[in-house]
PDB file of N, CA and C in Angstrom:
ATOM      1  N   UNK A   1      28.707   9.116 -14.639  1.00  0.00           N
ATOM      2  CA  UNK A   1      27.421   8.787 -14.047  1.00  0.00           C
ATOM      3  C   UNK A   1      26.782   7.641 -14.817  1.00  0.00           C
ATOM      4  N   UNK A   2      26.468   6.773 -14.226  1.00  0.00           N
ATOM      5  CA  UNK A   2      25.792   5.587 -14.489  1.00  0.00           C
ATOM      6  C   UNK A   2      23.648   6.064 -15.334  1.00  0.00           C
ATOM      7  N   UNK A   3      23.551   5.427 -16.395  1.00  0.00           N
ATOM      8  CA  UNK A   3      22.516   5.615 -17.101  1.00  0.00           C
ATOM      9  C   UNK A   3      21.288   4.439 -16.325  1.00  0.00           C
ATOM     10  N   UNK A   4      20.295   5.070 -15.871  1.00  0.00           N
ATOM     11  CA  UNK A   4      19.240   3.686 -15.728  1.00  0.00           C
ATOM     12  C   UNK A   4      19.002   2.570 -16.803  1.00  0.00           C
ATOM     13  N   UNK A   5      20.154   2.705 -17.250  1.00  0.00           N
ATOM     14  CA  UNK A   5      19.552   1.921 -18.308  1.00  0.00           C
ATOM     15  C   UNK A   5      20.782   0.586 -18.608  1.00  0.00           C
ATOM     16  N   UNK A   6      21.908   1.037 -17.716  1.00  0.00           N
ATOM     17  CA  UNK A   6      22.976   0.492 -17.552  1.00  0.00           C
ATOM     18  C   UNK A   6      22.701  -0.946 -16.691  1.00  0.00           C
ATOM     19  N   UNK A   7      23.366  -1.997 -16.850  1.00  0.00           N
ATOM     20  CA  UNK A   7      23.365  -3.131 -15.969  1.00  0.00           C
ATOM     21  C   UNK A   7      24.099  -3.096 -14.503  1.00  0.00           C
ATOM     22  N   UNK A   8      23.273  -3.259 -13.534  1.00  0.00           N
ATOM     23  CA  UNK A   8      24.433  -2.832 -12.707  1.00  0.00           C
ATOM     24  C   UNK A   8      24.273  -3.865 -11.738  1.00  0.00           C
ATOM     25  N   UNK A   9      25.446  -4.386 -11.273  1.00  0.00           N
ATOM     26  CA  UNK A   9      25.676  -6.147 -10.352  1.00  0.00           C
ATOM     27  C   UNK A   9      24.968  -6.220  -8.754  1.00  0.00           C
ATOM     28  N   UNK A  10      23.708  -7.102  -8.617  1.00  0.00           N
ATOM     29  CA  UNK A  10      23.432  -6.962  -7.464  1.00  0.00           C
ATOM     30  C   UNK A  10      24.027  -6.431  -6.472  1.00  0.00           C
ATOM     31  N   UNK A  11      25.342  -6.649  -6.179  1.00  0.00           N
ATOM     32  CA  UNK A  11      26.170  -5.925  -4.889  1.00  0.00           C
ATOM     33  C   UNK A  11      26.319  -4.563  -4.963  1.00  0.00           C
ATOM     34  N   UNK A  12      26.363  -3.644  -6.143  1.00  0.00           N
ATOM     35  CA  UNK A  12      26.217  -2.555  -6.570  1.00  0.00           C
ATOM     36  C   UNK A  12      25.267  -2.042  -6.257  1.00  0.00           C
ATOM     37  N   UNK A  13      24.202  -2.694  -6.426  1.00  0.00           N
ATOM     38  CA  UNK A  13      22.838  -1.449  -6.333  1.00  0.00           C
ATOM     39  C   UNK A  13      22.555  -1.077  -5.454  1.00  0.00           C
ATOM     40  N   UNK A  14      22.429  -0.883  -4.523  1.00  0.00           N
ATOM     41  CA  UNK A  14      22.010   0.249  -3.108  1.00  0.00           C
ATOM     42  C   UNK A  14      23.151   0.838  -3.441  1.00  0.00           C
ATOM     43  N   UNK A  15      24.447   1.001  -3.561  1.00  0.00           N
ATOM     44  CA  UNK A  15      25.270   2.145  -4.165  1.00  0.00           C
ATOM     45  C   UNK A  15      24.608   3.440  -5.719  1.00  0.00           C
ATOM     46  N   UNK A  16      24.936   2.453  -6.141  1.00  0.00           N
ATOM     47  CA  UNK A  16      24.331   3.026  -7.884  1.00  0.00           C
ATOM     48  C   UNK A  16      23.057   3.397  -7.415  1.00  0.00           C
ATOM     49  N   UNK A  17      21.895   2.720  -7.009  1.00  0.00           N
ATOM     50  CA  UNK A  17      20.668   3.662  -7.191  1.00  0.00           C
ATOM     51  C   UNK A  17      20.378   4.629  -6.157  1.00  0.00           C
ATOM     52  N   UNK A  18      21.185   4.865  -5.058  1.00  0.00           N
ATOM     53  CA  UNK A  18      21.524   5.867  -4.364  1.00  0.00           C
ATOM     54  C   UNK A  18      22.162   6.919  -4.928  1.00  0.00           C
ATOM     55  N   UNK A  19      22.802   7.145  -5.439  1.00  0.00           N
ATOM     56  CA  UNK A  19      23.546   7.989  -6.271  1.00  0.00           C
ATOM     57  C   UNK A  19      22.841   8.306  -7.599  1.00  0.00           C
ATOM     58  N   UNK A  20      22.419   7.233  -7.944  1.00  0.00           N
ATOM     59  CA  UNK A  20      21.195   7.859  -9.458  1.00  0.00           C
ATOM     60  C   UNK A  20      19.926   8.397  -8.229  1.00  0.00           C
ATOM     61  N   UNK A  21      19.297   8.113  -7.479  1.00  0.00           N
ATOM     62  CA  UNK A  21      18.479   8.789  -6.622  1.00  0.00           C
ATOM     63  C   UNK A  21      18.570  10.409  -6.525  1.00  0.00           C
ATOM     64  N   UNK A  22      19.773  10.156  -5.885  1.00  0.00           N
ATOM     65  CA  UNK A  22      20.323  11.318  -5.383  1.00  0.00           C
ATOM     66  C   UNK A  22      20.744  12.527  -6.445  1.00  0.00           C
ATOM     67  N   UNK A  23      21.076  11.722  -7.751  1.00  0.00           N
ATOM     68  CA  UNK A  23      21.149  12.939  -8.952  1.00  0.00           C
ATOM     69  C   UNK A  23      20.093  13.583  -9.529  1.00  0.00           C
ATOM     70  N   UNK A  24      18.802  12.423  -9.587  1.00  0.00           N
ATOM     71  CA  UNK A  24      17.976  12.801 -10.279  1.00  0.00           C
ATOM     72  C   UNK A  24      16.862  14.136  -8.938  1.00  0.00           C
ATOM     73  N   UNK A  25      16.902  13.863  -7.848  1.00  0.00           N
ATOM     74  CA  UNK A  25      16.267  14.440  -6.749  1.00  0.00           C
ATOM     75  C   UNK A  25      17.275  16.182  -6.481  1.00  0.00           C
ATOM     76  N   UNK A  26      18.368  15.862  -7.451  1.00  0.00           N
ATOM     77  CA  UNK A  26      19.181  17.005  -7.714  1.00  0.00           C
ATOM     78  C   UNK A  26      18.608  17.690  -8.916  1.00  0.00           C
ATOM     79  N   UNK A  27      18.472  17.348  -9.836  1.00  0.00           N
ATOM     80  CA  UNK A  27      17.468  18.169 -10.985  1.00  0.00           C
ATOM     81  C   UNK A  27      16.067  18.323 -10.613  1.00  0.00           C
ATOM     82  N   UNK A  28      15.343  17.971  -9.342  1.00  0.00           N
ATOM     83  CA  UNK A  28      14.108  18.490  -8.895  1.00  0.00           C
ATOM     84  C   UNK A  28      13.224  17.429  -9.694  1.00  0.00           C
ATOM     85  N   UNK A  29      13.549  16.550  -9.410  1.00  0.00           N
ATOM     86  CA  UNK A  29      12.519  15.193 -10.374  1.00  0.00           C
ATOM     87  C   UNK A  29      11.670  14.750  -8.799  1.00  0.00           C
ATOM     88  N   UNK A  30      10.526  14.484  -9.197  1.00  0.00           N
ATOM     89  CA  UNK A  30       9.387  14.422  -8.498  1.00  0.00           C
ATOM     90  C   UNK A  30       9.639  12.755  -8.177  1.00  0.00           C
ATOM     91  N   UNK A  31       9.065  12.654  -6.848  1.00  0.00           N
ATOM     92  CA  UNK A  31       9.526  11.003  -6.034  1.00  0.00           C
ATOM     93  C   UNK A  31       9.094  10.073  -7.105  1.00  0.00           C
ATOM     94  N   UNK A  32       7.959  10.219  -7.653  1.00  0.00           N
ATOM     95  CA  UNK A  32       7.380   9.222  -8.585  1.00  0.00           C
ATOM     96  C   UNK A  32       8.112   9.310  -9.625  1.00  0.00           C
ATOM     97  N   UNK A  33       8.562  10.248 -10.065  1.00  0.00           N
ATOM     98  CA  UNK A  33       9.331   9.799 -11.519  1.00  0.00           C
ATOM     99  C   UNK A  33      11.080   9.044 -11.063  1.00  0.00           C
ATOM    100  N   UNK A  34      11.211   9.359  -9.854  1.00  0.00           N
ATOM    101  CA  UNK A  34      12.608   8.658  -9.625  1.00  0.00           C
ATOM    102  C   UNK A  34      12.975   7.059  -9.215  1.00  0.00           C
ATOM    103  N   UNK A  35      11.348   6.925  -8.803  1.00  0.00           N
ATOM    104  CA  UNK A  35      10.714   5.786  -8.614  1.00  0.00           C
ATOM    105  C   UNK A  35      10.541   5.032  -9.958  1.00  0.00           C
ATOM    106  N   UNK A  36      10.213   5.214 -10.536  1.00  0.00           N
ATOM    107  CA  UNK A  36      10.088   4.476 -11.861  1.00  0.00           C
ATOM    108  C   UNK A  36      11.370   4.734 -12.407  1.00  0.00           C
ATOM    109  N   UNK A  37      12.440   5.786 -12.633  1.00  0.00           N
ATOM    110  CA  UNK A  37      13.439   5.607 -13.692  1.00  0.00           C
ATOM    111  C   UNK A  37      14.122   3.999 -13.105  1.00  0.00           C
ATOM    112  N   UNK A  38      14.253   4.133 -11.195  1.00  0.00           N
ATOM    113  CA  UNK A  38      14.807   3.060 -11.458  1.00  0.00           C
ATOM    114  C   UNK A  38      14.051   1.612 -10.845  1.00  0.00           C
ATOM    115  N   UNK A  39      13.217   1.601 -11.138  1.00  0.00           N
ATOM    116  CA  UNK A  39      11.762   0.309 -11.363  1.00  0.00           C
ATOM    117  C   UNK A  39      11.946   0.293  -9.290  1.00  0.00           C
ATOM    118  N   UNK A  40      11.795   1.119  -8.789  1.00  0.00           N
ATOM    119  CA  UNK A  40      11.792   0.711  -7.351  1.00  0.00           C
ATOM    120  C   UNK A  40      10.252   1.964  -6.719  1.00  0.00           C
ATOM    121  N   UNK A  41       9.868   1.544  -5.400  1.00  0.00           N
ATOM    122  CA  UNK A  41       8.760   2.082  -4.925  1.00  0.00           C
ATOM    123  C   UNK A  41       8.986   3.243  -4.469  1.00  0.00           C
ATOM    124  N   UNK A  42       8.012   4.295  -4.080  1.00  0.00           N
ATOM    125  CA  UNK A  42       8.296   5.834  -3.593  1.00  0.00           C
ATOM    126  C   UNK A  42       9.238   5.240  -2.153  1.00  0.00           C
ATOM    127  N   UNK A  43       8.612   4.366  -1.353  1.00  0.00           N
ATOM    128  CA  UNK A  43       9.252   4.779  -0.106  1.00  0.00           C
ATOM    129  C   UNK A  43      10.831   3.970  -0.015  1.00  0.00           C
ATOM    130  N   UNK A  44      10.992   3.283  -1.050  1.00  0.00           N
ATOM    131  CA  UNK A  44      12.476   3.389  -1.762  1.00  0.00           C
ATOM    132  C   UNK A  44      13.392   4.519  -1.974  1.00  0.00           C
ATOM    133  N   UNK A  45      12.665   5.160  -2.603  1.00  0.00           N
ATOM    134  CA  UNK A  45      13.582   6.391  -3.055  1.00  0.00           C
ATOM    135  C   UNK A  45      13.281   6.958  -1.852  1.00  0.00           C
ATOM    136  N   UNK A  46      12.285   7.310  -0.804  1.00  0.00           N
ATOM    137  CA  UNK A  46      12.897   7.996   0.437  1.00  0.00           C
ATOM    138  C   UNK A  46      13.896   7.639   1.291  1.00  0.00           C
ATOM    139  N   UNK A  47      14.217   5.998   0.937  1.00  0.00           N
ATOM    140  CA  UNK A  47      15.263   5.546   1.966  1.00  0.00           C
ATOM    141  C   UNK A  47      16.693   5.895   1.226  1.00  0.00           C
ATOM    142  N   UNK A  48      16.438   5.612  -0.001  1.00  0.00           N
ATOM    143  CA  UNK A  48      17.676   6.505  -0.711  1.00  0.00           C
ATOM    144  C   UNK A  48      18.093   7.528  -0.656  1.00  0.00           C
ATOM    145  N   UNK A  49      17.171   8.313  -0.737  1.00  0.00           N
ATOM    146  CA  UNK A  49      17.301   9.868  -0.188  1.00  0.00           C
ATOM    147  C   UNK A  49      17.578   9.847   0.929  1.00  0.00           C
ATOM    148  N   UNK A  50      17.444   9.241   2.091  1.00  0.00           N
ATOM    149  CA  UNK A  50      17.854   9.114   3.228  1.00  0.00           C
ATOM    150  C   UNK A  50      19.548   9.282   3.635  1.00  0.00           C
ATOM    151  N   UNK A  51      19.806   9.056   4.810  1.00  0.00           N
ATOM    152  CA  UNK A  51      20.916   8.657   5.091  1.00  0.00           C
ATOM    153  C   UNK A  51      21.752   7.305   4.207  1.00  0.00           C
ATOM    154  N   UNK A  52      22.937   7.186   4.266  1.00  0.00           N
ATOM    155  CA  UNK A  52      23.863   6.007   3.519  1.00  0.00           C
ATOM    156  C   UNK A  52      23.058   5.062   4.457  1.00  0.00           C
ATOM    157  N   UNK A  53      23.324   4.760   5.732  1.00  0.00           N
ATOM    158  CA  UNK A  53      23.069   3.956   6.573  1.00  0.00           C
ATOM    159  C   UNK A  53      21.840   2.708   6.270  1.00  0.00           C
ATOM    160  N   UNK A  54      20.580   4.351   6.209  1.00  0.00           N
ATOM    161  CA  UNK A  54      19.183   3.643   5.977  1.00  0.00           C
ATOM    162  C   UNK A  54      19.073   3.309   4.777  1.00  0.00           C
ATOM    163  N   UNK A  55      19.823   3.791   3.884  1.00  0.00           N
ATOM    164  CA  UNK A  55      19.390   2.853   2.384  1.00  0.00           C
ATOM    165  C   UNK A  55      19.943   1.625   2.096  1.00  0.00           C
ATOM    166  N   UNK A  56      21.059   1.289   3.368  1.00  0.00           N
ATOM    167  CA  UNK A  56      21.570  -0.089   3.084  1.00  0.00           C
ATOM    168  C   UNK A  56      21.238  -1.155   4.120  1.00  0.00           C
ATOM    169  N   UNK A  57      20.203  -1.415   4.449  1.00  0.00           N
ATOM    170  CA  UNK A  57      20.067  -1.987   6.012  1.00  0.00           C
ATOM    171  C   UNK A  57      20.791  -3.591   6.356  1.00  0.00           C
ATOM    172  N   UNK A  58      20.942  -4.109   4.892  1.00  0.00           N
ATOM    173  CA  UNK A  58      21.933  -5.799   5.495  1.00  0.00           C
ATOM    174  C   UNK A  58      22.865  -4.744   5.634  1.00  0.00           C
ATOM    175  N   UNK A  59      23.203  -3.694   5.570  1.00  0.00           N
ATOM    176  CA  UNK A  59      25.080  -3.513   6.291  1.00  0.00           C
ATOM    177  C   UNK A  59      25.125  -3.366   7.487  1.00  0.00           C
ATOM    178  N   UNK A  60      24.290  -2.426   8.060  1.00  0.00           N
ATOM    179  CA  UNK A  60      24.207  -2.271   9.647  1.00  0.00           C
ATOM    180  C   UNK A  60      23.410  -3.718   9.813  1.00  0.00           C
ATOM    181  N   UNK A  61      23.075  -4.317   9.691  1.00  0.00           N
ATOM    182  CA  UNK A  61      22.564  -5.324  10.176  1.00  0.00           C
ATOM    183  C   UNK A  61      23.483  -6.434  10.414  1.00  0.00           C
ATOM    184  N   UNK A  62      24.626  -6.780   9.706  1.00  0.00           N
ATOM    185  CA  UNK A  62      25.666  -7.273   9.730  1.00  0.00           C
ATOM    186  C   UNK A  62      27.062  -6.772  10.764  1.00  0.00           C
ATOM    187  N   UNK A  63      26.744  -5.258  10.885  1.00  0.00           N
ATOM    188  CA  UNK A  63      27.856  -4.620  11.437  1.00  0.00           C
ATOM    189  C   UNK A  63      27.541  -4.946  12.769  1.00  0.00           C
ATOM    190  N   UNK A  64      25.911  -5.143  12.931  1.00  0.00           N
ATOM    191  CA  UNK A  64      25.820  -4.638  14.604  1.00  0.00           C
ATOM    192  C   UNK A  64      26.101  -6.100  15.731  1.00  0.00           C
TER     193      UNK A  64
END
């Protein structure tokens, strides 16, 4: 598992902070604190929490 604290390559991140989203919303961490571990807004982390789809929108946007 990747640390927020790790560098991680623009093309990566909607992967990585989906998955750090998704771990930390697994230990019951409150929207605001998941929001800040990884410097992004609450309704960020709801799109993360969301479906794969909606947290990546240039992909479907490209696909369609």
């Amino acid at each position: 598992m990747l640390e927020s604290t790790d560098y991680i390559e623009p093309d990566d991140r909607p992967a990585a902070w989906m998955a750090l989203a998704r771990e930390y919303a697994a230990r019951n961490w409150p929207r605001h604190e998941i929001a800040y571990a990884l410097c992004v807004d609450e309704p960020t982390v709801d799109q993360l929490l969301a479906d794969e789809g909606a947290a990546q929108p240039e992909a479907n946007a490209t696909a369609q």
